[in-house]
C-alpha atoms as a PDB file:
ATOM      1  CA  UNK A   1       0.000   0.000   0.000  1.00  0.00           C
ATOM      2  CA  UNK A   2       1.312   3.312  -1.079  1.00  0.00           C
ATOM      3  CA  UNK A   3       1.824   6.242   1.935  1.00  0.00           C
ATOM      4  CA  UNK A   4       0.553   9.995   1.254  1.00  0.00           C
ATOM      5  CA  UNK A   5       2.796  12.557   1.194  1.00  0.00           C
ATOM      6  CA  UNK A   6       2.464  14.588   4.555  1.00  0.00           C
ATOM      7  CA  UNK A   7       1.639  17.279   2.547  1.00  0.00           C
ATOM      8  CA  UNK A   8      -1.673  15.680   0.600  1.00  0.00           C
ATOM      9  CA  UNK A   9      -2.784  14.541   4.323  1.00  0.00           C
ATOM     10  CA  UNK A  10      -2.053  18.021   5.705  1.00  0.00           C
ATOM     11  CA  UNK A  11      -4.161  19.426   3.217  1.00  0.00           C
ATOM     12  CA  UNK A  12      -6.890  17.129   3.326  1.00  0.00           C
ATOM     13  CA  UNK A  13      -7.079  17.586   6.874  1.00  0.00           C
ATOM     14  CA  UNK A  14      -6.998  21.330   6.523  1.00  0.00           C
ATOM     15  CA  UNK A  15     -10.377  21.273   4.404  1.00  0.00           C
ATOM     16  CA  UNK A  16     -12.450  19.151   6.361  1.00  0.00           C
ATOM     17  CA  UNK A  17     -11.642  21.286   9.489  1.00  0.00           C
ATOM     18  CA  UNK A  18     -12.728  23.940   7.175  1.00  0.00           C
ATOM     19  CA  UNK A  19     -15.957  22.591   6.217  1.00  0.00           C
ATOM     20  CA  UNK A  20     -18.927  24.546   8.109  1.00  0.00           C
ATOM     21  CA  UNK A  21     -21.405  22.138  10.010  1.00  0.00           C
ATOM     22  CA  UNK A  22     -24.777  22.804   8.377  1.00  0.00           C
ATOM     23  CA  UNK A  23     -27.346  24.763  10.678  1.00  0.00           C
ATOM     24  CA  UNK A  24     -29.697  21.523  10.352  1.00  0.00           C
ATOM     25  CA  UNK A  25     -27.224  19.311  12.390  1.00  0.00           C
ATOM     26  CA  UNK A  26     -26.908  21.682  15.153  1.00  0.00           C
ATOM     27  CA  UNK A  27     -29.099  21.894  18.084  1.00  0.00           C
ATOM     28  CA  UNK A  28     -31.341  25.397  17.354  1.00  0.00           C
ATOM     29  CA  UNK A  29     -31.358  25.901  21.649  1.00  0.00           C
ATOM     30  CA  UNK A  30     -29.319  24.177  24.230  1.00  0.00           C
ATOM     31  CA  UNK A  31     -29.326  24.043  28.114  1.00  0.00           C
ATOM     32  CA  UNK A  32     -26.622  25.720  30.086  1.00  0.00           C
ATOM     33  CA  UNK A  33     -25.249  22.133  31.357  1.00  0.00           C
ATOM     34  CA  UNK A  34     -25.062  21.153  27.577  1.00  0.00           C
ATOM     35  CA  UNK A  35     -23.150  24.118  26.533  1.00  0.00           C
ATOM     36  CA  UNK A  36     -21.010  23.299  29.666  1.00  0.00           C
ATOM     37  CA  UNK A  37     -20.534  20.042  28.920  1.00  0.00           C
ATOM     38  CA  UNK A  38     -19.551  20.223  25.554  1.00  0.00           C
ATOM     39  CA  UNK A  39     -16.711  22.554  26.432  1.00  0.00           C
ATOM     40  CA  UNK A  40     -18.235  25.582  25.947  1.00  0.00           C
ATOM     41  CA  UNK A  41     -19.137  28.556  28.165  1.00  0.00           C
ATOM     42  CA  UNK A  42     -22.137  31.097  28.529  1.00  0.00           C
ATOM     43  CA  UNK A  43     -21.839  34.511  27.422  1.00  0.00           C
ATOM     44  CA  UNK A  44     -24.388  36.652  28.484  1.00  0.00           C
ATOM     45  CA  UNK A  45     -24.835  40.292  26.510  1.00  0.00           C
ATOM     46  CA  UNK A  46     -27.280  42.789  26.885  1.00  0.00           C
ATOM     47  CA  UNK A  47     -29.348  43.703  23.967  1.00  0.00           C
ATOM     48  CA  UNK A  48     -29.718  47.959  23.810  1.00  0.00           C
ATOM     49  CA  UNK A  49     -29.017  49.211  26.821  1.00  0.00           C
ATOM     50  CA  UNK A  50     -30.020  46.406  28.661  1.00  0.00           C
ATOM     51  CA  UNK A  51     -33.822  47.386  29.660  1.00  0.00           C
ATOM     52  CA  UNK A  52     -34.901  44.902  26.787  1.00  0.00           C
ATOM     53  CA  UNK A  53     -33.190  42.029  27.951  1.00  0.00           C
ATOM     54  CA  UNK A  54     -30.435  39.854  27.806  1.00  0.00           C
ATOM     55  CA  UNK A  55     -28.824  37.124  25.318  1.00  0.00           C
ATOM     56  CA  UNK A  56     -27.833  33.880  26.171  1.00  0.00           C
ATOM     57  CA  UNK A  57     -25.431  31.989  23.906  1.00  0.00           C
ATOM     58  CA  UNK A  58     -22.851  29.214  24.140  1.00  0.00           C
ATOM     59  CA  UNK A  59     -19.623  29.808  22.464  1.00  0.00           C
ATOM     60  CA  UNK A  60     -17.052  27.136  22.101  1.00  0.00           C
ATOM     61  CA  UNK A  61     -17.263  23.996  22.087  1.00  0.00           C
ATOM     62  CA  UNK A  62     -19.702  21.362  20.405  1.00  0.00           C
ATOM     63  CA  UNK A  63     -22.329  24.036  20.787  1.00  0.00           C
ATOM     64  CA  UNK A  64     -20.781  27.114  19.527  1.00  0.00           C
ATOM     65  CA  UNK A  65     -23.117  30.756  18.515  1.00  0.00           C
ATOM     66  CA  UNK A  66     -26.403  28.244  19.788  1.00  0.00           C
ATOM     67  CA  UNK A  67     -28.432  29.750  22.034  1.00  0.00           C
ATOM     68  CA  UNK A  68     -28.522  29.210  25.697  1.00  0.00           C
ATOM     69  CA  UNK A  69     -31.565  27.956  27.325  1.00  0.00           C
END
């Protein structure tokens, strides 16, 4: 069986890393434990000035930019 160069698996590697994961095999909302637990951690930003609310979302991680629940 013939090897790759390091270079060919280099740059295979390099485009499946670069591959986006489709929005219909993410999660659209997870819980704060599953954003935890997949490595990730909650960042919480107001929206405005703050008086309409706040945003949720886990960044990092299997669940990164989903929303936290």
């Amino acid at each position: 069986m013939r090897k790759l160069p390091y270079s060919l698996l280099a740059a295979l590697a390099a485009s499946a890393l670069a591959v986006p994961v489709t929005a219909s095999a993410l999660p659209a909302d997870v819980t704060a434990g599953q954003c935890v637990a997949g490595g990730g951690m909650i960042v919480i930003s107001a929206v405005g000035d703050g008086s309409q609310g706040y945003t949720k979302r886990c960044t990092g991680g299997v669940h990164d930019g989903q929303t936290a629940l």
